[in-house]
C-alpha atoms as a PDB file:
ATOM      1  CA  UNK A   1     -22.589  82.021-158.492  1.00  0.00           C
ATOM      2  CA  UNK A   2     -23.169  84.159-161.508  1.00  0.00           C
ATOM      3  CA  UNK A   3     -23.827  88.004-160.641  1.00  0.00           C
ATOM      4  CA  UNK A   4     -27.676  89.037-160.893  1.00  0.00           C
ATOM      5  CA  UNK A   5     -28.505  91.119-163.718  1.00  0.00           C
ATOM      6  CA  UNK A   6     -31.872  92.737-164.223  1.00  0.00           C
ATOM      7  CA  UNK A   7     -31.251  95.066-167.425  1.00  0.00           C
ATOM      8  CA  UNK A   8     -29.336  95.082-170.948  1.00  0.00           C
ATOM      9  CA  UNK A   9     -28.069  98.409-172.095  1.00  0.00           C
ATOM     10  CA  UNK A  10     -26.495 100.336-174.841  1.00  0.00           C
ATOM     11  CA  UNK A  11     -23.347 102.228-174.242  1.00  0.00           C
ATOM     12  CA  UNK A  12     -22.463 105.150-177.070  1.00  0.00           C
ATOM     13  CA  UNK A  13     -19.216 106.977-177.519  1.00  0.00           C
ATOM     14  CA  UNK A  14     -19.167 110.517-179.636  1.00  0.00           C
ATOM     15  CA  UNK A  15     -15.720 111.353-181.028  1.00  0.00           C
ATOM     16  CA  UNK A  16     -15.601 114.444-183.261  1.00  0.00           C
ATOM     17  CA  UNK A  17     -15.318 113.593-186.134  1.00  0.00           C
ATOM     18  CA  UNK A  18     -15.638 110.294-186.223  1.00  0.00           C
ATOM     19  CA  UNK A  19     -18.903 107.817-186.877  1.00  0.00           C
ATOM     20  CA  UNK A  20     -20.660 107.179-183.356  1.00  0.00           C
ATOM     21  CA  UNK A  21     -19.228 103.541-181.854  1.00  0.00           C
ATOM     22  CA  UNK A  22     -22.525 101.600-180.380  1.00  0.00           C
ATOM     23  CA  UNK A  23     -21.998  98.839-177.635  1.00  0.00           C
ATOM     24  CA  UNK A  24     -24.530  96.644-176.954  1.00  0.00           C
ATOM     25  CA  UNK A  25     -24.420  94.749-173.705  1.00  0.00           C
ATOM     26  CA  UNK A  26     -26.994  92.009-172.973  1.00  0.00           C
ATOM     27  CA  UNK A  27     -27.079  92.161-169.069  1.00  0.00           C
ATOM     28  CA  UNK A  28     -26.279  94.997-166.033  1.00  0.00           C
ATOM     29  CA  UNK A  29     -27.118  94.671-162.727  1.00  0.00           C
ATOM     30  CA  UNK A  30     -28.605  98.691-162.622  1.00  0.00           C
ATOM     31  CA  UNK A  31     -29.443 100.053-159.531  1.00  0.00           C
ATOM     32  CA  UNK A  32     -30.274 103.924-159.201  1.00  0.00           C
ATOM     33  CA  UNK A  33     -30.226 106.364-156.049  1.00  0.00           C
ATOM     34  CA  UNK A  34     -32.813 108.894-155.945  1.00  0.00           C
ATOM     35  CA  UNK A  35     -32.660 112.579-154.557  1.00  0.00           C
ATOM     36  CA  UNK A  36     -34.703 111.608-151.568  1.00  0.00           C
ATOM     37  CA  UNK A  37     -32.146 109.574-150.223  1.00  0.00           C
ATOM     38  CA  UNK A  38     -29.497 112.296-150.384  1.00  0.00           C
ATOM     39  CA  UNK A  39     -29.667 112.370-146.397  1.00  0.00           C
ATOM     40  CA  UNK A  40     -28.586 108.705-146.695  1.00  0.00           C
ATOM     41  CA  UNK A  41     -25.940 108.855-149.313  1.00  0.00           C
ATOM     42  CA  UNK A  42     -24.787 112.084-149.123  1.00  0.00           C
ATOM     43  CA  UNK A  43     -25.247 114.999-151.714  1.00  0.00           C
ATOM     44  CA  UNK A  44     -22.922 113.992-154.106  1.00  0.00           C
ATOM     45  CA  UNK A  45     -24.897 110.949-155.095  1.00  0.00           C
ATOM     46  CA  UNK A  46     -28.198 112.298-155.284  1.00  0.00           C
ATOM     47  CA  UNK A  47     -29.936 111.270-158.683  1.00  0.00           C
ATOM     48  CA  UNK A  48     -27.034 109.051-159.886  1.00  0.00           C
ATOM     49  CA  UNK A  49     -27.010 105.135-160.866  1.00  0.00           C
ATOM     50  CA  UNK A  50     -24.513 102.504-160.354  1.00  0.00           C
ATOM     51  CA  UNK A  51     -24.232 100.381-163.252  1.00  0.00           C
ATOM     52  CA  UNK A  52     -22.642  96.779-162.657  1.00  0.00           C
ATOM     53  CA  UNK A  53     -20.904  95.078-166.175  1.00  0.00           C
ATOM     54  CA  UNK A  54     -20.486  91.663-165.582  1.00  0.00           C
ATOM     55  CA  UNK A  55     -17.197  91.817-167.999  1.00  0.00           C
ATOM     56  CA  UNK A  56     -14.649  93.203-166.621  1.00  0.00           C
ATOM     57  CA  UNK A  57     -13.380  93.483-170.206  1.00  0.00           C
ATOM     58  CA  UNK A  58     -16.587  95.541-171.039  1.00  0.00           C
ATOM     59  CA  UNK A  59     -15.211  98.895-172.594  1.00  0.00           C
ATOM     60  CA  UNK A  60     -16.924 101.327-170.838  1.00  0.00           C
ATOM     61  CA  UNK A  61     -15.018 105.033-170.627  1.00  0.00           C
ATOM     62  CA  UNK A  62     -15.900 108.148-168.993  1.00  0.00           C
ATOM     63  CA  UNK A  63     -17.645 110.674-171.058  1.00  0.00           C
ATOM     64  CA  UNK A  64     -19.669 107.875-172.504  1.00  0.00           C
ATOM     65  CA  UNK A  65     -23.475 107.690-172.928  1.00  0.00           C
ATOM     66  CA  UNK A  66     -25.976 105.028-171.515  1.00  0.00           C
ATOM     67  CA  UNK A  67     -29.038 103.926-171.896  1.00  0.00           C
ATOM     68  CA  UNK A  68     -31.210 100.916-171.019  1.00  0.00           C
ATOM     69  CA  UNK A  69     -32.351  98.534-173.656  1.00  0.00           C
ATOM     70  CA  UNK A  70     -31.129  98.514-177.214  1.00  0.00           C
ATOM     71  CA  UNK A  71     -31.066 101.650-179.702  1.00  0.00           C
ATOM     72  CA  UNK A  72     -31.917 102.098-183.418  1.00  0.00           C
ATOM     73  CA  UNK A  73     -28.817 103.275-184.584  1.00  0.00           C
ATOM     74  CA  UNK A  74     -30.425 104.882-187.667  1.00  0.00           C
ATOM     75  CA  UNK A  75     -31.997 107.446-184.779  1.00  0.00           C
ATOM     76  CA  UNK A  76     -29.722 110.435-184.755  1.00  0.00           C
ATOM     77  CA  UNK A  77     -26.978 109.734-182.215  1.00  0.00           C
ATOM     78  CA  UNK A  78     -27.533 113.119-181.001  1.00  0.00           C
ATOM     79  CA  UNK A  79     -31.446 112.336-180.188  1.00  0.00           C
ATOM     80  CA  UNK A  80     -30.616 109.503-177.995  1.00  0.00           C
ATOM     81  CA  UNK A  81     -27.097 110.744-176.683  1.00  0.00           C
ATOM     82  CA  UNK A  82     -30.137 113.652-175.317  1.00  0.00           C
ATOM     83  CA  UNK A  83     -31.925 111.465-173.218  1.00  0.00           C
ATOM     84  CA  UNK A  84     -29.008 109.106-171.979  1.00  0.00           C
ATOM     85  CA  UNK A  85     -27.231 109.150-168.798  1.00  0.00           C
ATOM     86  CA  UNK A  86     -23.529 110.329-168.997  1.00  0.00           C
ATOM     87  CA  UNK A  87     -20.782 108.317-167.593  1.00  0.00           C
ATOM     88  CA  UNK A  88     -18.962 110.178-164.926  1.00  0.00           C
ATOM     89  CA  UNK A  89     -16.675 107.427-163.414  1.00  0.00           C
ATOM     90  CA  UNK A  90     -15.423 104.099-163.955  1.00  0.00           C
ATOM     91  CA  UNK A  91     -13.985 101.699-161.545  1.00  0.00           C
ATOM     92  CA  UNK A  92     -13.177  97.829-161.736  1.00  0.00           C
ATOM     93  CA  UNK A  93     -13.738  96.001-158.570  1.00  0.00           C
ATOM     94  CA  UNK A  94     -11.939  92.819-158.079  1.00  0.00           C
ATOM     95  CA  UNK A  95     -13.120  91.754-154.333  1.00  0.00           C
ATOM     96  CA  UNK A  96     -14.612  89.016-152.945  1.00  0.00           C
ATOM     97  CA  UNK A  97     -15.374  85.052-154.244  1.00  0.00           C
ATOM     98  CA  UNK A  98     -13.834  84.266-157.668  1.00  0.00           C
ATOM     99  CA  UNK A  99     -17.318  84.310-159.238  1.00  0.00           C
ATOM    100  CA  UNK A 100     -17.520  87.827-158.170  1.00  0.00           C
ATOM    101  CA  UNK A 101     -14.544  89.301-159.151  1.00  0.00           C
ATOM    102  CA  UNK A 102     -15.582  89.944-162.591  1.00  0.00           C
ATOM    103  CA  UNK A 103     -18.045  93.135-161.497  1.00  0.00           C
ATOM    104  CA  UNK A 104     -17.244  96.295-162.931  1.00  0.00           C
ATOM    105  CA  UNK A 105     -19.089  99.268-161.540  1.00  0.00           C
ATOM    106  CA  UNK A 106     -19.939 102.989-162.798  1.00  0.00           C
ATOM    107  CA  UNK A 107     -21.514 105.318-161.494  1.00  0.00           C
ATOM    108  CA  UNK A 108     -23.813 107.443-163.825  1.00  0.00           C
ATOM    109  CA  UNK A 109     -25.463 110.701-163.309  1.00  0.00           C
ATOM    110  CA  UNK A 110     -28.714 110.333-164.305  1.00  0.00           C
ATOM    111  CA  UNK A 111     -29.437 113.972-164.983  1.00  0.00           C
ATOM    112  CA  UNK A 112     -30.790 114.251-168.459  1.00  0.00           C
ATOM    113  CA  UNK A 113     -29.107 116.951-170.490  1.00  0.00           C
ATOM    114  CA  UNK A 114     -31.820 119.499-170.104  1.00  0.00           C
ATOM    115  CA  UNK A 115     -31.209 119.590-166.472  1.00  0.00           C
ATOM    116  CA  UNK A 116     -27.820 119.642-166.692  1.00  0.00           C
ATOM    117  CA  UNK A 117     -27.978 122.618-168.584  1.00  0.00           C
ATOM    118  CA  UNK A 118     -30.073 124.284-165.955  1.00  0.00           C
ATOM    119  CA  UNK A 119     -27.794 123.406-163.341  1.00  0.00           C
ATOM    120  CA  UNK A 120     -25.347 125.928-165.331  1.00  0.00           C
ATOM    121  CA  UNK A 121     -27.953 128.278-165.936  1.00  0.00           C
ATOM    122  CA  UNK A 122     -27.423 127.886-169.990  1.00  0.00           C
ATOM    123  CA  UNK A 123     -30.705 126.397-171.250  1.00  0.00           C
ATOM    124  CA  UNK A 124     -32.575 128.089-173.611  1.00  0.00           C
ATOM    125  CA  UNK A 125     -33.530 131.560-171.895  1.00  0.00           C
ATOM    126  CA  UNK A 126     -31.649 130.754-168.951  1.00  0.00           C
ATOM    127  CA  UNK A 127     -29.631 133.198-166.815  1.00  0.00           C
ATOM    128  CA  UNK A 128     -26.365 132.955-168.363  1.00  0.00           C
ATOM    129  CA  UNK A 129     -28.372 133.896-171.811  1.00  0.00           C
ATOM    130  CA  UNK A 130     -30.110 136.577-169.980  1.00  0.00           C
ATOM    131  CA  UNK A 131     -26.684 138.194-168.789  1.00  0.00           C
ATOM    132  CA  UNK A 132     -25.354 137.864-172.225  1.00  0.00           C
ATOM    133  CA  UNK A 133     -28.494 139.718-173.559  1.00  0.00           C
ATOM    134  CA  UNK A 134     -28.313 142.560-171.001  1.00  0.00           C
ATOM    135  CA  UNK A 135     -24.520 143.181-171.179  1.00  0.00           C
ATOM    136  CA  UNK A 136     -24.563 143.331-175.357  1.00  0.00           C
ATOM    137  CA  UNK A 137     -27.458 145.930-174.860  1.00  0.00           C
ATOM    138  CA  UNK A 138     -25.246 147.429-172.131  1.00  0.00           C
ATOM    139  CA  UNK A 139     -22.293 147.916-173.977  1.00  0.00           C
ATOM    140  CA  UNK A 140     -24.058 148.756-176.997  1.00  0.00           C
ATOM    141  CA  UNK A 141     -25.185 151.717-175.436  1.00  0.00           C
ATOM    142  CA  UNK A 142     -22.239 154.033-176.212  1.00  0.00           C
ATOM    143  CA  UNK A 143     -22.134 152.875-179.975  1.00  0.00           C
ATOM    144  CA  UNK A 144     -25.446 153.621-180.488  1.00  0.00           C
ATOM    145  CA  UNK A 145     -26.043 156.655-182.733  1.00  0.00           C
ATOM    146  CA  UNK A 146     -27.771 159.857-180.679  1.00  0.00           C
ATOM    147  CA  UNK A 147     -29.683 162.931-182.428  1.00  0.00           C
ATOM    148  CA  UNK A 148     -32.959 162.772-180.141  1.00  0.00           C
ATOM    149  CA  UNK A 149     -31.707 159.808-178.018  1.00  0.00           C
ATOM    150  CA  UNK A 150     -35.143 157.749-179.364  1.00  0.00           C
ATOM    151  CA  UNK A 151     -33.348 155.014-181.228  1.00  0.00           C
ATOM    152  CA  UNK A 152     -30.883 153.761-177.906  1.00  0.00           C
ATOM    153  CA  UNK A 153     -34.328 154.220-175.829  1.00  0.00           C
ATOM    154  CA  UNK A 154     -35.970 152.274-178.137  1.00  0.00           C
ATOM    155  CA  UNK A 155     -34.458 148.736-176.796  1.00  0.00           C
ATOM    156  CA  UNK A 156     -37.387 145.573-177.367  1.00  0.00           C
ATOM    157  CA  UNK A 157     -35.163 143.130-176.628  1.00  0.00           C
ATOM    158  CA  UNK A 158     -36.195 140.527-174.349  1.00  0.00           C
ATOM    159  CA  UNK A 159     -33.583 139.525-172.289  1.00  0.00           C
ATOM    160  CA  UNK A 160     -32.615 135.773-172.634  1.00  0.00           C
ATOM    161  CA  UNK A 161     -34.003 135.430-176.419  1.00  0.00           C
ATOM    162  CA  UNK A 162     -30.529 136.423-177.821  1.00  0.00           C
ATOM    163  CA  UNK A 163     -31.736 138.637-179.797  1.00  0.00           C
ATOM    164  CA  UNK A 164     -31.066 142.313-179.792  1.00  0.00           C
ATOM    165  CA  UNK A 165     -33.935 144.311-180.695  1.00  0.00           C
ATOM    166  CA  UNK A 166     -34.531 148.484-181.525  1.00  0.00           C
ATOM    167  CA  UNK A 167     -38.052 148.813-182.054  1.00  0.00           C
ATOM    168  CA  UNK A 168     -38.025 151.990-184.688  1.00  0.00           C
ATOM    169  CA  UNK A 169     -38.731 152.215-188.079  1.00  0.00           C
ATOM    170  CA  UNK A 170     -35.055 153.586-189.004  1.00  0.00           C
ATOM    171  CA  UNK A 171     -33.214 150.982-187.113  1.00  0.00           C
ATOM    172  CA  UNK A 172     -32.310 148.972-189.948  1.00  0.00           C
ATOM    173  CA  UNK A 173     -30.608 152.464-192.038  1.00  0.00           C
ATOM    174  CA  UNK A 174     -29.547 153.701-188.922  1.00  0.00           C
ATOM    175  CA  UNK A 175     -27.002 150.583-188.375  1.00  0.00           C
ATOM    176  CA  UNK A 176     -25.982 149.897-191.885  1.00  0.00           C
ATOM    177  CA  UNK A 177     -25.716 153.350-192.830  1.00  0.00           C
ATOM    178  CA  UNK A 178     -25.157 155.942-190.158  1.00  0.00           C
ATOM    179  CA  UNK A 179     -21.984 158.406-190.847  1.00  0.00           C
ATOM    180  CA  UNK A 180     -21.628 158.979-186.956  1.00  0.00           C
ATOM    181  CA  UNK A 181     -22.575 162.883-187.539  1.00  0.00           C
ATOM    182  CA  UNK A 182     -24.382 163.048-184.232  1.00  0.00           C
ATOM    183  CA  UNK A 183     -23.500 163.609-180.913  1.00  0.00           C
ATOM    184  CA  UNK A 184     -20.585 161.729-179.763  1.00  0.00           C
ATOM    185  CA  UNK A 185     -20.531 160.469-183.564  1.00  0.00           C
ATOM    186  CA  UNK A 186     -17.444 158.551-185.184  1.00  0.00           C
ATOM    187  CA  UNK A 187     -17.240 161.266-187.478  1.00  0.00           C
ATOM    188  CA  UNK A 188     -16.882 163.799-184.412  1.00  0.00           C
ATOM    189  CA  UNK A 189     -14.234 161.498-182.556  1.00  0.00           C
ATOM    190  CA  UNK A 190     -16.942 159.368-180.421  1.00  0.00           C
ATOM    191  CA  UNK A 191     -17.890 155.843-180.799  1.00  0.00           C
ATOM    192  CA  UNK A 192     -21.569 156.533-181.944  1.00  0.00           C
ATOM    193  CA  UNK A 193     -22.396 155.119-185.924  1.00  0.00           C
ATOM    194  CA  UNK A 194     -23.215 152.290-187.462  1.00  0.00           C
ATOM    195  CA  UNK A 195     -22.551 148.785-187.320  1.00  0.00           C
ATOM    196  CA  UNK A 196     -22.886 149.775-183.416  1.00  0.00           C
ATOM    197  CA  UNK A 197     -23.101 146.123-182.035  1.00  0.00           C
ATOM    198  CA  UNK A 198     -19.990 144.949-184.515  1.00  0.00           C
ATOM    199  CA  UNK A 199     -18.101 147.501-183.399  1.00  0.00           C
ATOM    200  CA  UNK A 200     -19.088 146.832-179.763  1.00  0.00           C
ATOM    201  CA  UNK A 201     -18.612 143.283-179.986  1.00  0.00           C
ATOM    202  CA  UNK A 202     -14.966 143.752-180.853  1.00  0.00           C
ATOM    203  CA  UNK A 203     -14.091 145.889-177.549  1.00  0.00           C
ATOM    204  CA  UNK A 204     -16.064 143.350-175.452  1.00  0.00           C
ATOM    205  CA  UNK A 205     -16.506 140.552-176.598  1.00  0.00           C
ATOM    206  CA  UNK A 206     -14.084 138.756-174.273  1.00  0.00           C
ATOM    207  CA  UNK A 207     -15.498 140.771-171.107  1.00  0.00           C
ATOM    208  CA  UNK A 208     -18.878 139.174-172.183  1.00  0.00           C
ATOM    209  CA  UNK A 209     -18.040 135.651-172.595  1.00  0.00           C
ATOM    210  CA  UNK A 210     -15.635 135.450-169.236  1.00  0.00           C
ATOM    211  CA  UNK A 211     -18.438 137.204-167.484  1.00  0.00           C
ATOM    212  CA  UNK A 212     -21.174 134.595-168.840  1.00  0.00           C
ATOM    213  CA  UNK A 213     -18.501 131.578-168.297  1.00  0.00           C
ATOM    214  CA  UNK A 214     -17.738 132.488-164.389  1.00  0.00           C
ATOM    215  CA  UNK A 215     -21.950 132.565-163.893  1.00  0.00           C
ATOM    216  CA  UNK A 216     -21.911 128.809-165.184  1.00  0.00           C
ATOM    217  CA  UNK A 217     -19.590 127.946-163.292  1.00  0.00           C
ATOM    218  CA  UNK A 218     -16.931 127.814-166.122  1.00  0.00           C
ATOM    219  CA  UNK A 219     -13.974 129.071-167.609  1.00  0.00           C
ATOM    220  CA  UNK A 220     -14.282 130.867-171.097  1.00  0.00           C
ATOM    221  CA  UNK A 221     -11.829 129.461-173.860  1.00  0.00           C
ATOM    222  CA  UNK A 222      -8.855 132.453-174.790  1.00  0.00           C
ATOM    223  CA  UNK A 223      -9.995 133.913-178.592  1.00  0.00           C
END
């Protein structure tokens, strides 16, 4: 007895550098487990899929994309890659009747990528941008040139924009053109001058990016 299907999919595969490879297959069996049967499942499996390919020769690889139906591959690869599932494991099952040993099954987390990159806390305003923000404007602190103290008082930056904001009128001279004659000035041995967040970024920028890649749950790349 041939396996029940219920679905055809696409399968996509991004290599860098390379043109995106498109597989379509014309029948899954595709069976998802929701969050609200984590008690049953466990965790672990909570909003994930199980994909069945009724070819064992099907190739299907981890770090691949899926989605249900067919795709217009003259869609950027990158819109639809967006709301696929990702392929997190593959495993080919040979148990069973003869007419069932052909069933090849993966198990997909179905979180789209939005969500995934909440999970880490790096969407778009999201806490690892926010600590990012707040340590440049940290750091930046001591660079900053002083004569009244208005301009490093004078922070507008809203924290998780990635921007870096001084909200005077003489910001813009102050940073390209400051000779660090003020207190705690280049000019006077100190770190205070212009180009404050250049010079800043090259004393910290490592701190910054190990400190934002341990809060996601990551490991920052050496530079």
């Amino acid at each position: 007895m041939d396996m029940t299907t219920n679905t055809d999919c696409t399968v996509i595969r991004l290599a860098d550098g390379e043109d995106p490879v498109y597989l379509y297959v014309p029948a899954v069996m595709w069976q998802d487990v929701y969050a609200q049967e984590v008690k049953k499942y466990g965790a672990e499996n909570a909003d994930s899929a199980a994909i069945y390919f009724p070819d064992v020769d099907t190739d299907v690889r981890i770090g691949d994309f899926i989605v249900m139906g067919g795709v217009d591959e003259a869609v950027d690869p990158a819109v639809i890659c967006g709301a696929a599932l990702r392929i997190t494991s593959v495993a080919v099952n040979r148990y069973g009747s003869r007419d069932m040993q052909h069933i090849m099954g993966v198990i997909i987390q179905i979180d789209s990528t939005e969500e995934l990159l909440r999970k880490r806390g790096v969407e778009k305003g999201g806490k690892v941008q926010k600590y990012i923000d707040s340590k440049v404007v940290s750091y930046c602190d001591k660079y900053v040139p002083f004569l009244s103290g208005l301009l490093k008082r004078a922070i507008g930056t809203v924290y998780g924009s990635g921007y870096v904001r001084y909200n005077t009128v003489y910001a813009k001279s102050q940073y390209y053109g400051n000779a660090g004659m003020g207190k705690g000035g280049m000019s006077r041995g100190g770190l205070r001058g212009r180009l404050w967040f250049e010079r800043m970024k090259a004393a910290h920028k490592s701190d910054i990016l190990n400190g934002a890649a341990k809060l996601a749950g990551a490991k920052a790349r050496r530079r």
